[in-house]
N, C-alpha and C. Protein backbone atom coordinates (compact mmCIF):
# COMPACT_ATOMS: atom_id res chain seq x y z
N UNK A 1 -16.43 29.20 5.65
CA UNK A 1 -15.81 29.75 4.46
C UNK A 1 -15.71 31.26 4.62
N UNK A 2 -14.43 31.92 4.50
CA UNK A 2 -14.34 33.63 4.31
C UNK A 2 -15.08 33.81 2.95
N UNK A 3 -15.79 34.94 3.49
CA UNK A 3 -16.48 35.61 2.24
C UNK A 3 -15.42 36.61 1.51
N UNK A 4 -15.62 36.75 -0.12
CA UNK A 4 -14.54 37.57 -0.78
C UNK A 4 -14.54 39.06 -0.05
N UNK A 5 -15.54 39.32 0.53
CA UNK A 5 -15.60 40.90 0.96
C UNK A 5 -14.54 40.64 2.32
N UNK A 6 -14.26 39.95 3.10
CA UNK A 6 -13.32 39.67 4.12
C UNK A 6 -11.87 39.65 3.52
N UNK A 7 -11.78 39.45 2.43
CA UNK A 7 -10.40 39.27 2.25
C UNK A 7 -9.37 40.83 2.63
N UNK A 8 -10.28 41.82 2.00
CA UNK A 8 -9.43 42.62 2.70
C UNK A 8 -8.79 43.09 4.20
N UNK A 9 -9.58 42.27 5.13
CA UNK A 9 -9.30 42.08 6.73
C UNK A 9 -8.10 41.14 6.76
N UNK A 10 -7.98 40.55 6.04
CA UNK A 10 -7.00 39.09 6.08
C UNK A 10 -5.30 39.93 5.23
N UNK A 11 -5.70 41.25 4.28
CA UNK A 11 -4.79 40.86 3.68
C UNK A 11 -4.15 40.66 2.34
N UNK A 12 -5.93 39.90 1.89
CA UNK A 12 -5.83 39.44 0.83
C UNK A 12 -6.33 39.80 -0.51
N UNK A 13 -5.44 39.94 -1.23
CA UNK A 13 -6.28 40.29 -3.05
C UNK A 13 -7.55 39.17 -3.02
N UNK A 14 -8.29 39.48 -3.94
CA UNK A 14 -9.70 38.65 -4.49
C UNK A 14 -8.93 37.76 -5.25
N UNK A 15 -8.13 37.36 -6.00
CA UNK A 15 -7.23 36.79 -6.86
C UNK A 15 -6.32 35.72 -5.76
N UNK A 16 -5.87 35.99 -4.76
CA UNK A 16 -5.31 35.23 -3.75
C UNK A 16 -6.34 34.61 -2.74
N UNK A 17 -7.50 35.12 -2.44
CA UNK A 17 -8.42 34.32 -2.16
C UNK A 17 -9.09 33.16 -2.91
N UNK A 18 -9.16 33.60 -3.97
CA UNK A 18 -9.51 32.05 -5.02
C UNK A 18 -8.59 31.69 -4.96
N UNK A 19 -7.39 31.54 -5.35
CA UNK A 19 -6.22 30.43 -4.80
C UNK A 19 -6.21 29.45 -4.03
N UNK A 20 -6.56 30.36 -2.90
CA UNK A 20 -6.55 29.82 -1.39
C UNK A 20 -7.94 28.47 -1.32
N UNK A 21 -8.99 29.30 -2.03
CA UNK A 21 -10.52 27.84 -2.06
C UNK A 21 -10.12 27.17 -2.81
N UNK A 22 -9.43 27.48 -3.85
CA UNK A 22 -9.34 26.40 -5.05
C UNK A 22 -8.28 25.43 -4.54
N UNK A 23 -7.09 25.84 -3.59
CA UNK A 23 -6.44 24.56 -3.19
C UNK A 23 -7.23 23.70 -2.33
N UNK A 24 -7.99 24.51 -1.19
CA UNK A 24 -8.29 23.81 -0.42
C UNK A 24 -9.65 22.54 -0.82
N UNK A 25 -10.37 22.93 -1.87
CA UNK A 25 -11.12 22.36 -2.72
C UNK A 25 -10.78 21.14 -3.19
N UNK A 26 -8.94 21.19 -4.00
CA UNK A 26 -8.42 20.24 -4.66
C UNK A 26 -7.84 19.25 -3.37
N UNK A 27 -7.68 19.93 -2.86
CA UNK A 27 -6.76 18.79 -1.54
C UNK A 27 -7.96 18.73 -0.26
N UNK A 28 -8.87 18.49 -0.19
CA UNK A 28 -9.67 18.59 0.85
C UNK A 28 -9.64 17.03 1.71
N UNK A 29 -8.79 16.26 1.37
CA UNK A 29 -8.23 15.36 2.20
C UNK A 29 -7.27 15.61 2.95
N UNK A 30 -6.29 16.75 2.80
CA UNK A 30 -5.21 17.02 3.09
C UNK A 30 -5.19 17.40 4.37
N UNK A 31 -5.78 17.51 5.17
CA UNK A 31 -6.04 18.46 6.48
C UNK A 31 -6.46 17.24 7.24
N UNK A 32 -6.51 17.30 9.14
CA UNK A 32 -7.25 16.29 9.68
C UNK A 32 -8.80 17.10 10.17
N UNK A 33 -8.68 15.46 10.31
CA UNK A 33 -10.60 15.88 10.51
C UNK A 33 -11.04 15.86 11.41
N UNK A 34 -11.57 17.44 12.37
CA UNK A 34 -12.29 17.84 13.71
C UNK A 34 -13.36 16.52 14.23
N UNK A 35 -12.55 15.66 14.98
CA UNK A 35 -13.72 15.07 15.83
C UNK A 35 -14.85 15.37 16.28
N UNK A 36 -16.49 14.70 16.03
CA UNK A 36 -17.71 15.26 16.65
C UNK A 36 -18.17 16.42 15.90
N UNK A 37 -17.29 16.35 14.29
CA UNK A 37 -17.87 17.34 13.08
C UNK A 37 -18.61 16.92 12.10
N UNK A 38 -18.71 15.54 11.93
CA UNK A 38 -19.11 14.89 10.51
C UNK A 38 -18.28 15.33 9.15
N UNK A 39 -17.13 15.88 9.45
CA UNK A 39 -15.75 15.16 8.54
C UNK A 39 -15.40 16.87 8.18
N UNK A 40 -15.52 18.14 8.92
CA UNK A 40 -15.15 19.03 9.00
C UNK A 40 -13.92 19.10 8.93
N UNK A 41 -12.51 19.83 8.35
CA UNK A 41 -11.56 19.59 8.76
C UNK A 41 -10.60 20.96 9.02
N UNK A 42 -9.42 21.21 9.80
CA UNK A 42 -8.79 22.00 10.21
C UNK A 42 -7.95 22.65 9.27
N UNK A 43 -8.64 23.77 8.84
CA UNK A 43 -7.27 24.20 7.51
C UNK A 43 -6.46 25.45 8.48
N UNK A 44 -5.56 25.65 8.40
CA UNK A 44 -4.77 27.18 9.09
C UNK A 44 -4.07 27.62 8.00
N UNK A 45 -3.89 29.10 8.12
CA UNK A 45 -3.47 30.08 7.39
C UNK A 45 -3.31 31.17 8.10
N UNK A 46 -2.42 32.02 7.24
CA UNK A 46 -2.04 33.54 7.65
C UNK A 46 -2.23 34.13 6.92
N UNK A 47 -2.36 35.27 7.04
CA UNK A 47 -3.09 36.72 6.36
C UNK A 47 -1.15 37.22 5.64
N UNK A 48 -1.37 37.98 5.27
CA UNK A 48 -0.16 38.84 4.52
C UNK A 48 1.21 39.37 5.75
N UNK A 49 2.22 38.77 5.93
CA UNK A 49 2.86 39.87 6.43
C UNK A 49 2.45 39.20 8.16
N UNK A 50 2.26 37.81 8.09
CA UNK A 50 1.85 37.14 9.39
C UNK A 50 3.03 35.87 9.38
């Protein structure tokens, strides 16, 4: 998980970072799941202007 103090490396408002957990929270099926993780799964994203 990015910590809120990282968001500014990424890019990102504190306001667009909760966005970002809160989808991934709601859809956490949505992604596939890293083999040899115990159900870890692959989210990708870009920072601002990427």
């Amino acid at each position: 998980m990015i910590a809120p103090s990282d968001t500014n490396a990424l890019g990102w408002t504190v306001d667009e970072h909760r966005t970002k957990v809160d989808g991934i929270t709601e859809s956490s099926d949505a992604e596939a799941k890293i083999k040899g993780t115990g159900g870890a799964r692959k989210i990708r994203f870009t920072g601002r202007g990427k």
